[in-house]
N, C-alpha and C. Protein backbone atom coordinates (compact mmCIF):
# COMPACT_ATOMS: atom_id res chain seq x y z
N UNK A 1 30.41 167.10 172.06
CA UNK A 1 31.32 167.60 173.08
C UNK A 1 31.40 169.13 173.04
N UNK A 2 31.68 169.86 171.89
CA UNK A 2 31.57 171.36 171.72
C UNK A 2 30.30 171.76 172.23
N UNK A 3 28.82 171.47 172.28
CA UNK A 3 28.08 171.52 172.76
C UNK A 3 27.92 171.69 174.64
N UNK A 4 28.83 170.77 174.96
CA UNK A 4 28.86 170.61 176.53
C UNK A 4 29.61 171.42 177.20
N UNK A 5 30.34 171.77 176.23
CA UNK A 5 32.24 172.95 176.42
C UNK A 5 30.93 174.27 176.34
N UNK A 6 30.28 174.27 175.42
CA UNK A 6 29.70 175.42 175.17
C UNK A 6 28.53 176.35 176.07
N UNK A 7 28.17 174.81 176.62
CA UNK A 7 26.80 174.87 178.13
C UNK A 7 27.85 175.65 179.20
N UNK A 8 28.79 174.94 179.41
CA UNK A 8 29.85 175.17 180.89
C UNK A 8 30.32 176.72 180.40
N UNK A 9 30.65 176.68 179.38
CA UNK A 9 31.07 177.95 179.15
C UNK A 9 30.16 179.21 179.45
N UNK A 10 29.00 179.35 178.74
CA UNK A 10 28.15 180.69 179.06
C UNK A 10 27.89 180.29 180.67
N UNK A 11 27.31 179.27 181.04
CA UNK A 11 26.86 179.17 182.43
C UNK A 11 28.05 180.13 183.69
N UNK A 12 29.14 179.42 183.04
CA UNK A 12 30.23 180.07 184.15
C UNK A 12 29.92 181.35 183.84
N UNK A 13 30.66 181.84 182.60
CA UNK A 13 30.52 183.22 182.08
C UNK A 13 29.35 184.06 183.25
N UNK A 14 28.08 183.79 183.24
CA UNK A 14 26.80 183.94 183.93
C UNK A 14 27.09 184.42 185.48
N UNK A 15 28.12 183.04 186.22
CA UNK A 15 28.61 183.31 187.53
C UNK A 15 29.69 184.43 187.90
N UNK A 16 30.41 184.39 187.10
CA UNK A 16 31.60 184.77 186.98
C UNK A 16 31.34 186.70 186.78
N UNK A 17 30.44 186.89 185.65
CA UNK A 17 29.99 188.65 185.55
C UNK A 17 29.10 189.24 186.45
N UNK A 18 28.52 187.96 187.41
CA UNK A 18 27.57 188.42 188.33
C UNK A 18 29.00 188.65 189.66
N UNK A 19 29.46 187.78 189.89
CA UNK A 19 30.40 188.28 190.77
C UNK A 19 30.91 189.25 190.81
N UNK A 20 31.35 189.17 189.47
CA UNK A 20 32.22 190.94 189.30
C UNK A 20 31.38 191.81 189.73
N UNK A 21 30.13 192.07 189.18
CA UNK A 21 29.58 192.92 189.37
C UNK A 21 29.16 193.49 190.69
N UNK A 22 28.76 191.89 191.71
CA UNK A 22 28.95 191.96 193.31
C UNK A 22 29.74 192.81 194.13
N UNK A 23 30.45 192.51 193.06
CA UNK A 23 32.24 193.37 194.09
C UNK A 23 32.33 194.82 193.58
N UNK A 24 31.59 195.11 192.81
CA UNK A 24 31.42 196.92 192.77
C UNK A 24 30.53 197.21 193.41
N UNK A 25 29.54 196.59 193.19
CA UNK A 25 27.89 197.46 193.23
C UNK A 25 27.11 195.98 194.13
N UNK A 26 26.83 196.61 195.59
CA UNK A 26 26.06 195.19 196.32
C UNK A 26 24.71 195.16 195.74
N UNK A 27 24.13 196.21 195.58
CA UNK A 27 22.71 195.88 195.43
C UNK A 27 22.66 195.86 193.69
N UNK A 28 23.20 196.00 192.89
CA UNK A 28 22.95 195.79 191.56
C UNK A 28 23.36 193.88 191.27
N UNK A 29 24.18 193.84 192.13
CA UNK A 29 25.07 192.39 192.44
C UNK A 29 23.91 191.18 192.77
N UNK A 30 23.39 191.59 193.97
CA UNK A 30 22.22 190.86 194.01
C UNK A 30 20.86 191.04 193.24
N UNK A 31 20.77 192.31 192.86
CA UNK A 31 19.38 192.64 191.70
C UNK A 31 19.91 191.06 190.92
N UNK A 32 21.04 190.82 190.26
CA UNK A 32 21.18 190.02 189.49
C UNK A 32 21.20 188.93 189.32
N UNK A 33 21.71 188.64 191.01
CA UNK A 33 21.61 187.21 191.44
C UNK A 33 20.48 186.87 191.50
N UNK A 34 19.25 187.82 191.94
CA UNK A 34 18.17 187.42 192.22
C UNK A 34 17.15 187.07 191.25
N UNK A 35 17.52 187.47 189.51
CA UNK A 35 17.35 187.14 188.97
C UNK A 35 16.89 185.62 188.27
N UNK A 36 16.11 185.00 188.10
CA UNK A 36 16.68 183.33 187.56
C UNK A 36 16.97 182.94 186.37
N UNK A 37 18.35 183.47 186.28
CA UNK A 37 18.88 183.54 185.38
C UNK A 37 19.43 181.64 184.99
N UNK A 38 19.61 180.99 186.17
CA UNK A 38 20.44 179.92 185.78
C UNK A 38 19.50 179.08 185.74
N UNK A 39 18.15 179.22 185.79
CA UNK A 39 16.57 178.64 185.93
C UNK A 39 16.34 179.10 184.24
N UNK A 40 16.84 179.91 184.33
CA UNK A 40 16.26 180.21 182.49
C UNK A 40 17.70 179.91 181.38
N UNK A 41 18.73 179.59 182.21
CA UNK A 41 19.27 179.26 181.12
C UNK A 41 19.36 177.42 180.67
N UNK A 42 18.98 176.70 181.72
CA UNK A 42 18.32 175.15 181.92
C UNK A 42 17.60 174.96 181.17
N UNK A 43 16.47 175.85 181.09
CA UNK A 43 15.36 175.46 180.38
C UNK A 43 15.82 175.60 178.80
N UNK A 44 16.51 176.99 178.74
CA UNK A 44 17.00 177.03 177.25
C UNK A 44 17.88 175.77 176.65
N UNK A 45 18.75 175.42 177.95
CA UNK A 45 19.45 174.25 177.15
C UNK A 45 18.62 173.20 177.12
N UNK A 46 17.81 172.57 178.13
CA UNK A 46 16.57 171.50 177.88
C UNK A 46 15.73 171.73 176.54
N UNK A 47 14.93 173.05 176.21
CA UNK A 47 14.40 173.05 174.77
C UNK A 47 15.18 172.68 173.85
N UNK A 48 16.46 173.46 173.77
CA UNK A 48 17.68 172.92 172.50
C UNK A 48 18.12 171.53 172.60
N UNK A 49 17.81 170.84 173.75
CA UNK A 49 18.53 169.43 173.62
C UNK A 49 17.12 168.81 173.29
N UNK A 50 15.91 169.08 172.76
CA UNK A 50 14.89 168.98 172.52
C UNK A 50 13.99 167.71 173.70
N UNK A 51 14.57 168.42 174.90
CA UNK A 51 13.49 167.75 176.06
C UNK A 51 11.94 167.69 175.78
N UNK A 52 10.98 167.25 176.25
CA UNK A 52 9.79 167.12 175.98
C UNK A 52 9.39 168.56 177.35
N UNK A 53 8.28 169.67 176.18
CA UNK A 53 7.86 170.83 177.12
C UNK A 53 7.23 170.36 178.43
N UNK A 54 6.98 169.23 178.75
CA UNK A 54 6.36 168.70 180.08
C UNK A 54 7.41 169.13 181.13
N UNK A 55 8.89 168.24 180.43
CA UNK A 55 9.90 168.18 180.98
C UNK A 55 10.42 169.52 181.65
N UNK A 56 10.32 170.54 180.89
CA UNK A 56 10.60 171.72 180.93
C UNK A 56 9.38 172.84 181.95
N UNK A 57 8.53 172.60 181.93
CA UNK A 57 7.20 173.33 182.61
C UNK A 57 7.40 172.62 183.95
N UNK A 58 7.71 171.46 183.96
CA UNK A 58 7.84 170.76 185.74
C UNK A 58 9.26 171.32 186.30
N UNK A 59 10.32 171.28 185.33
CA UNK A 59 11.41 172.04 185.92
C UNK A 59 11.54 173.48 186.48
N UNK A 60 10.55 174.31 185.60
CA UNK A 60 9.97 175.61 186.65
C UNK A 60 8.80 175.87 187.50
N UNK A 61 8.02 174.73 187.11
CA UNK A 61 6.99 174.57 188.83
C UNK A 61 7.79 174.45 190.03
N UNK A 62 8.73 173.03 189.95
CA UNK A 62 9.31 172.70 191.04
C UNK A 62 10.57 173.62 191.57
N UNK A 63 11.07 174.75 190.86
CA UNK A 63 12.03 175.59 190.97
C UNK A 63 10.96 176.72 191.71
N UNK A 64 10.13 176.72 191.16
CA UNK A 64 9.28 177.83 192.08
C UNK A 64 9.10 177.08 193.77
N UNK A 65 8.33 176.11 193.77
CA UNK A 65 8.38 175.48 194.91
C UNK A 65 9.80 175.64 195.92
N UNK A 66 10.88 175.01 195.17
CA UNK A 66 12.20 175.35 195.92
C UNK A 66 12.50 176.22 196.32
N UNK A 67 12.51 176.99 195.59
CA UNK A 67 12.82 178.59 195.70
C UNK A 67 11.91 179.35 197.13
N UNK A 68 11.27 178.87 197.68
CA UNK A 68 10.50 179.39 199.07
C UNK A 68 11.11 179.25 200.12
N UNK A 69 11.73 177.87 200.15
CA UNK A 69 12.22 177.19 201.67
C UNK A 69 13.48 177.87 201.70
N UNK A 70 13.99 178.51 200.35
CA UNK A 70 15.55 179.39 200.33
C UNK A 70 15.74 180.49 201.20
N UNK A 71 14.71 181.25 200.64
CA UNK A 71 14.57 182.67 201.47
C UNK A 71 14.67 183.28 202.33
N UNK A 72 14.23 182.36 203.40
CA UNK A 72 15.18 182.80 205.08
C UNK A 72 16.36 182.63 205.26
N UNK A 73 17.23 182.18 204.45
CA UNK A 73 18.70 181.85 204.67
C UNK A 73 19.32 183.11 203.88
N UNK A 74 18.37 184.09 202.92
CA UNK A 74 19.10 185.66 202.73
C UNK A 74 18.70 186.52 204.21
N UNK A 75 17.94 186.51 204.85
CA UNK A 75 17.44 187.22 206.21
C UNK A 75 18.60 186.52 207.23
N UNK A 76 18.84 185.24 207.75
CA UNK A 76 19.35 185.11 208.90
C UNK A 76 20.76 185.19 208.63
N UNK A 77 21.69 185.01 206.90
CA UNK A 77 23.09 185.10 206.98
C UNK A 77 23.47 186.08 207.72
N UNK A 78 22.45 187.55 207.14
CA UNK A 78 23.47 188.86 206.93
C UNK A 78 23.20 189.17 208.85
N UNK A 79 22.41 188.20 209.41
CA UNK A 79 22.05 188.86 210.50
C UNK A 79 23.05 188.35 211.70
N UNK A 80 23.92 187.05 211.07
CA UNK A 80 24.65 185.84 212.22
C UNK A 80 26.26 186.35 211.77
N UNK A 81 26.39 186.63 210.73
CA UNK A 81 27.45 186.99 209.94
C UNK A 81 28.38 187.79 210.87
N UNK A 82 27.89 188.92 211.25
CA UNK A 82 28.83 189.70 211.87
C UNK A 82 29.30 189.10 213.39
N UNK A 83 28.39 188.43 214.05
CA UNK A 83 28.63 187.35 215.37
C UNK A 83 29.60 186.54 215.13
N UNK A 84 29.67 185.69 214.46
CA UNK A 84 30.27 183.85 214.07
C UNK A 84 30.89 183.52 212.84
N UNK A 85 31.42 184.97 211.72
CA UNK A 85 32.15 185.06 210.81
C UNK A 85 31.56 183.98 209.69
N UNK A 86 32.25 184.51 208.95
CA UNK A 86 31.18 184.21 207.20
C UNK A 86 31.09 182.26 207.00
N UNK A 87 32.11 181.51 207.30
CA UNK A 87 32.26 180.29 207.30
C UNK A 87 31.23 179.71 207.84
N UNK A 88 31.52 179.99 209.66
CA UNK A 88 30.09 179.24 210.29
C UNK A 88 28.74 179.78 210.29
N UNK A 89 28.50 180.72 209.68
CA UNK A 89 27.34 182.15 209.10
C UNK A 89 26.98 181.14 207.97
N UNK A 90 27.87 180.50 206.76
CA UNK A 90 27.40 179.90 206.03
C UNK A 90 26.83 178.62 206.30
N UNK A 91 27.88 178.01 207.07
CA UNK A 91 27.26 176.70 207.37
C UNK A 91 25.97 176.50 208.29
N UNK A 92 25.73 177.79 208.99
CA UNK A 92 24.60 177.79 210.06
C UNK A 92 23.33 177.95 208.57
N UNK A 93 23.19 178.84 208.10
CA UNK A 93 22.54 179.14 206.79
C UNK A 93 22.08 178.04 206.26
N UNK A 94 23.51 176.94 205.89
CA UNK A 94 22.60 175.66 204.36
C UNK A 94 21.87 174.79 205.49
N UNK A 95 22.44 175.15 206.72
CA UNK A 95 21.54 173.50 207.85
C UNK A 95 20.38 174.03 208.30
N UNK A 96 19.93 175.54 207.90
CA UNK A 96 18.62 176.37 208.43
C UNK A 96 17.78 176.24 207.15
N UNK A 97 18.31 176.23 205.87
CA UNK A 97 17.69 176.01 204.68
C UNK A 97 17.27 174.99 204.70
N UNK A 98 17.74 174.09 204.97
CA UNK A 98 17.84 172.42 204.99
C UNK A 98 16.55 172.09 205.59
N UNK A 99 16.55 172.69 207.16
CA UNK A 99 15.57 172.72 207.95
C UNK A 99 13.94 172.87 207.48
N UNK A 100 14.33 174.14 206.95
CA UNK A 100 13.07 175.14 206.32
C UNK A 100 12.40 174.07 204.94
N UNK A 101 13.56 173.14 204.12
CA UNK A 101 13.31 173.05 203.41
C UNK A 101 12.27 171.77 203.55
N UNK A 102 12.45 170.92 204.67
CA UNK A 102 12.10 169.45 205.09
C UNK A 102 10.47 169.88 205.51
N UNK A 103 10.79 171.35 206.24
CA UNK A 103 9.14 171.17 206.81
C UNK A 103 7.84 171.64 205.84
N UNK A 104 9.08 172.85 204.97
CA UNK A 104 8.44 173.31 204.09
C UNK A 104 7.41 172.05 202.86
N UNK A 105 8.27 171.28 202.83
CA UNK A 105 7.98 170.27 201.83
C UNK A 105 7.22 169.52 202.67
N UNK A 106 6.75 168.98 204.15
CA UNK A 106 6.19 168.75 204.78
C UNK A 106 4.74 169.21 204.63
N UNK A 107 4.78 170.90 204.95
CA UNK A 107 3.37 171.43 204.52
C UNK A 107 2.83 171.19 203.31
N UNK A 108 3.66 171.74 202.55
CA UNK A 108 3.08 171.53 200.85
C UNK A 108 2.89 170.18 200.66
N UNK A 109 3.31 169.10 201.17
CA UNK A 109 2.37 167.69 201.21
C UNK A 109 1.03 167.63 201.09
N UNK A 110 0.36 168.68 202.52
CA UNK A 110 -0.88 168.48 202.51
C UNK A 110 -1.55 168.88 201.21
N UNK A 111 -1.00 169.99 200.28
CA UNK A 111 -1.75 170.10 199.05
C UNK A 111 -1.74 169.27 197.91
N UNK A 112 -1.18 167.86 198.05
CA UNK A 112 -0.57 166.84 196.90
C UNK A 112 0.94 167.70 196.41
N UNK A 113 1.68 168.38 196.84
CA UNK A 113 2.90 169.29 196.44
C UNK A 113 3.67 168.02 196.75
N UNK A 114 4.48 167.23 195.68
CA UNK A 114 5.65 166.40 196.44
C UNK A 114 6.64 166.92 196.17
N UNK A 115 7.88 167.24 196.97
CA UNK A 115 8.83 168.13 196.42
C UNK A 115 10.32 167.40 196.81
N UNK A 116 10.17 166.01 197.47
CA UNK A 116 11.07 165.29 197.83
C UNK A 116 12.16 165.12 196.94
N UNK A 117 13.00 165.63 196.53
CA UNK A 117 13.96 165.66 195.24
C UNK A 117 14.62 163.83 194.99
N UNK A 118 14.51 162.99 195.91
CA UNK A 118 14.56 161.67 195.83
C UNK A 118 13.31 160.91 195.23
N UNK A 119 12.01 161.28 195.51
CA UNK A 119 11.08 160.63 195.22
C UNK A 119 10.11 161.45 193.93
């Protein structure tokens, strides 16, 4: 249990100093976010919970994969944002990700890429 207290703990910690830092400094804020930081701290807890390295090497293939269909949803927030206010800016965003993400995983089919997070 101290173990699990201990995961939640740095992880937040992680969210929580990146925010702060958001709210001074925008572009140092996102330098940080953009970081994969919460991609590298997974893997650290997967090695320590002594996952098998397979386990661990597919969890950052397929994080790379994911990580593509994301990317237009930093371009179209900041661009809808000032129109339709930050709420429906967000929600227009995860259903454009969503979008991006279905076809995206669509294409990468044709290369044997399965990225269906169900299958």
């Amino acid at each position: 249990m101290k173990w699990m207290i201990t995961k939640y703990l740095l992880t937040a910690a992680v969210v929580v100093v990146v925010s702060e830092v958001a709210k001074r400094n925008d572009k140092l804020g996102a330098l940080l976010v953009a970081l994969p930081m919460v991609t590298i701290l997974s893997m650290i807890w997967l090695h320590l919970e002594n996952q098998p390295l397979e386990k661990i090497a597919n969890h950052a293939w397929y994080t790379f994969w994911y990580v593509i269909p994301t990317l237009p949803m930093f371009l179209i927030f900041p661009v809808i944002v000032p129109r339709i206010g930050f709420w429906w800016s967000l929600l227009v965003s995860i259903l454009i990700t969503i979008g991006f993400f279905w076809i995206f995983a669509a294409f990468v089919r044709l290369w044997g890429i399965e990225l269906n997070p169900a299958g």
